[in-house]
C-alpha atoms as a PDB file:
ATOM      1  CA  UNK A   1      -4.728  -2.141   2.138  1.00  0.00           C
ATOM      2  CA  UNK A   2      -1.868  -2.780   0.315  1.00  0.00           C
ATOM      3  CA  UNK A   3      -3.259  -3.910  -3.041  1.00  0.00           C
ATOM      4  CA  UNK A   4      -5.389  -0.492  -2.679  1.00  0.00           C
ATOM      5  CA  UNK A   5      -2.023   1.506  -1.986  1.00  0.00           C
ATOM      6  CA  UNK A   6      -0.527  -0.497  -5.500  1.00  0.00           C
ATOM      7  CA  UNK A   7      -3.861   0.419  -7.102  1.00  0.00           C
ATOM      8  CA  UNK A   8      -3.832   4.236  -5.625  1.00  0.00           C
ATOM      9  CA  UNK A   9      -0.644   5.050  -6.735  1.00  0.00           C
ATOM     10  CA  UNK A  10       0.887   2.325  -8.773  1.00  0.00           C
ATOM     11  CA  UNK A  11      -1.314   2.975 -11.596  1.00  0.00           C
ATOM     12  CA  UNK A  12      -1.262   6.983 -12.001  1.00  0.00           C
ATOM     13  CA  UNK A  13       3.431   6.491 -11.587  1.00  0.00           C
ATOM     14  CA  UNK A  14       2.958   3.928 -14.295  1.00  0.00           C
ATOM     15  CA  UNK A  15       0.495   6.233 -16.817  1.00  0.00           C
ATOM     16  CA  UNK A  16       2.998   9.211 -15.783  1.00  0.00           C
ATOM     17  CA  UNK A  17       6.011   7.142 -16.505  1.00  0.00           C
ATOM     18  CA  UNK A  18       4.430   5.889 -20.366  1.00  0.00           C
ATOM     19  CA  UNK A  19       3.469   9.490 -20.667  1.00  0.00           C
ATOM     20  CA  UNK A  20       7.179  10.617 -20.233  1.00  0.00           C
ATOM     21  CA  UNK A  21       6.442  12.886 -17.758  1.00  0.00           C
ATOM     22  CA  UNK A  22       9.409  11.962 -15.190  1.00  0.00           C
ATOM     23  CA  UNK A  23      11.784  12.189 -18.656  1.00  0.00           C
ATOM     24  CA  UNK A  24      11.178  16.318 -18.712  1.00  0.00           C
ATOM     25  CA  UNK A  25       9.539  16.915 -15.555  1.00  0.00           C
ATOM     26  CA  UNK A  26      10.116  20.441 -15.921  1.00  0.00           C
ATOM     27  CA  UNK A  27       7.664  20.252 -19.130  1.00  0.00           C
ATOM     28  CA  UNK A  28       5.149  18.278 -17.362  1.00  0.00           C
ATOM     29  CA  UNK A  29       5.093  20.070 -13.746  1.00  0.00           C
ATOM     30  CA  UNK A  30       1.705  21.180 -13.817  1.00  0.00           C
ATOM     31  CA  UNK A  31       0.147  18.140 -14.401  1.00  0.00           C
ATOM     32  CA  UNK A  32       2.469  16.149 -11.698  1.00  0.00           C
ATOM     33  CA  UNK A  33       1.710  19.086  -9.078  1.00  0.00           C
ATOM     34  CA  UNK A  34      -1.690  18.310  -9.691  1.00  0.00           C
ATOM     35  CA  UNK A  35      -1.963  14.802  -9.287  1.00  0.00           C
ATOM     36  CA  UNK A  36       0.120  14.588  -6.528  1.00  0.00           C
ATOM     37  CA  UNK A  37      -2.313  16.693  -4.771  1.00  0.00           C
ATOM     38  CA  UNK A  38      -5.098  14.502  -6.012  1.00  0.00           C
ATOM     39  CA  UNK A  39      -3.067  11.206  -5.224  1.00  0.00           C
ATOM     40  CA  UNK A  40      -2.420  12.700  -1.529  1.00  0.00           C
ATOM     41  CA  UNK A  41      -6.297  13.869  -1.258  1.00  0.00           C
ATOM     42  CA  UNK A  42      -7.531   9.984  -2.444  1.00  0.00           C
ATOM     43  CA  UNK A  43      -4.625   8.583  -0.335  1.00  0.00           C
ATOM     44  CA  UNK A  44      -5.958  10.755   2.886  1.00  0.00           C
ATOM     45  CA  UNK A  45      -9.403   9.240   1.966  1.00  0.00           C
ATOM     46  CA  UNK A  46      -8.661   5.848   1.818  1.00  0.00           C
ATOM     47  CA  UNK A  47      -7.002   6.179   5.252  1.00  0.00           C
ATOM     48  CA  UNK A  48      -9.907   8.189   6.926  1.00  0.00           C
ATOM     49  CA  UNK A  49     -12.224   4.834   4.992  1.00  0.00           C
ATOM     50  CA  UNK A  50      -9.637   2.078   6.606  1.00  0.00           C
ATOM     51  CA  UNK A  51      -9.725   3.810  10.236  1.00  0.00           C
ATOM     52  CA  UNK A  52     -13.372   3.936  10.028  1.00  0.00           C
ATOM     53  CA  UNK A  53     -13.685   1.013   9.698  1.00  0.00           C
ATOM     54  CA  UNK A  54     -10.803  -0.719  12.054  1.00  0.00           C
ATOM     55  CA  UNK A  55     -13.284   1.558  15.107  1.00  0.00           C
ATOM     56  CA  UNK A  56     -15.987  -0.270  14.588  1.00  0.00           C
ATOM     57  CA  UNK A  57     -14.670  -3.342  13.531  1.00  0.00           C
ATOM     58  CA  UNK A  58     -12.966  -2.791  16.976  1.00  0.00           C
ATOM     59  CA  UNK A  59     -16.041  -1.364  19.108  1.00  0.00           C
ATOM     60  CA  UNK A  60     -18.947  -2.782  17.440  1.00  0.00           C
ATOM     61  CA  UNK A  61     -17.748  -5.964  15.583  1.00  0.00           C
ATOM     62  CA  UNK A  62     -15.715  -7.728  17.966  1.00  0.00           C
ATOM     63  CA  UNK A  63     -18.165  -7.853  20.687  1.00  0.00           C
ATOM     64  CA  UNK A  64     -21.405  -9.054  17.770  1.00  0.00           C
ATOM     65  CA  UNK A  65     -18.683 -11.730  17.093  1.00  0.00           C
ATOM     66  CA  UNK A  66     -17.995 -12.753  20.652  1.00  0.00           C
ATOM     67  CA  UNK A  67     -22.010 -12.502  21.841  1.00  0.00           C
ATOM     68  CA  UNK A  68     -24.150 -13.615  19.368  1.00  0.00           C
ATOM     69  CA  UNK A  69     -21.285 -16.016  18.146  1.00  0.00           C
ATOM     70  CA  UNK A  70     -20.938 -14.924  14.640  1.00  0.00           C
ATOM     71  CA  UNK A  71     -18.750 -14.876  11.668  1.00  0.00           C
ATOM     72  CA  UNK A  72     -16.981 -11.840  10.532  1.00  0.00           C
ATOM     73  CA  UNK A  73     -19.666 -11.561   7.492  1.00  0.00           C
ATOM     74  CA  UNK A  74     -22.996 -12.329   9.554  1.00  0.00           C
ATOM     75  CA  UNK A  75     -21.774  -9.538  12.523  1.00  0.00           C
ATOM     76  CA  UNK A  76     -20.512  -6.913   9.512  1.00  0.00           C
ATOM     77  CA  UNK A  77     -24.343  -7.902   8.511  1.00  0.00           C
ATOM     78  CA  UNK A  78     -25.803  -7.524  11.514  1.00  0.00           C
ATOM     79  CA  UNK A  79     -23.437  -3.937  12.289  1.00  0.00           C
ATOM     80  CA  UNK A  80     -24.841  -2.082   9.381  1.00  0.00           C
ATOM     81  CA  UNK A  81     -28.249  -3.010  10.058  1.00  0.00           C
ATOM     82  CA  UNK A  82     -27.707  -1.683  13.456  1.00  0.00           C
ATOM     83  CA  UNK A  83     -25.714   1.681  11.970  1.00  0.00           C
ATOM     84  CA  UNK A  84     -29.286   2.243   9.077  1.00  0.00           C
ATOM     85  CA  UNK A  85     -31.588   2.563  12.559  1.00  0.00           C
ATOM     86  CA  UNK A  86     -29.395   5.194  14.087  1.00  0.00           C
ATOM     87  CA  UNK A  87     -26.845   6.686  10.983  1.00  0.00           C
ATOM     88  CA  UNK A  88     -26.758   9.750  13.160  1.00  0.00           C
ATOM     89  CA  UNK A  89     -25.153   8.437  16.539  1.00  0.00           C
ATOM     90  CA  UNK A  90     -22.755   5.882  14.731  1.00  0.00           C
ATOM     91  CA  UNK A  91     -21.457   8.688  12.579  1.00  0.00           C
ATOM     92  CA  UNK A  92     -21.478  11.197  15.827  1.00  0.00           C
ATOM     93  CA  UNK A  93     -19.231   7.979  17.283  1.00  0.00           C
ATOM     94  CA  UNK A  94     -16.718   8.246  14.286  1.00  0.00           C
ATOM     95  CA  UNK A  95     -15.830  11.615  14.530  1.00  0.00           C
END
């Protein structure tokens, strides 16, 4: 998570930075109002995408690992084949 979060928003600060937009930001407010809101709307995504998957990492994984006696790989494996049969009650489960 944390090399995403350096990724996510270390890399738009440092193009706005070169750009010179925090020099004048009065000059430049339209595009930093707008990606912030797109930062914040990819940030919000990436968290929904982590929690996601910490449930069923949690739910699902966890007890694959501990039954069929498994490695984290093989029971992420043998989860998604599990979540193709029934996409509908897995994603039912998410929300």
């Amino acid at each position: 998570m944390g090399i995403f979060f350096t990724i996510l928003i270390g890399i738009p600060l440092g193009v706005a930075a070169l750009l010179g937009w925090f020099n004048n930001p009065d000059a430049h407010m339209l595009p930093l109002v707008l990606g912030t809101i797109l930062l914040v709307l990819l940030l919000l995504l990436l968290l929904l995408a982590a929690a996601a998957v910490w449930l069923l990492g949690k739910d699902f994984m966890a007890p694959i690992m501990a039954v069929e006696n498994l490695d984290f790989a093989d029971a992420w494996s043998h989860l998604l084949a599990m979540m193709k049969k029934e996409k509908g009650a897995y994603a039912g489960y998410i929300g």
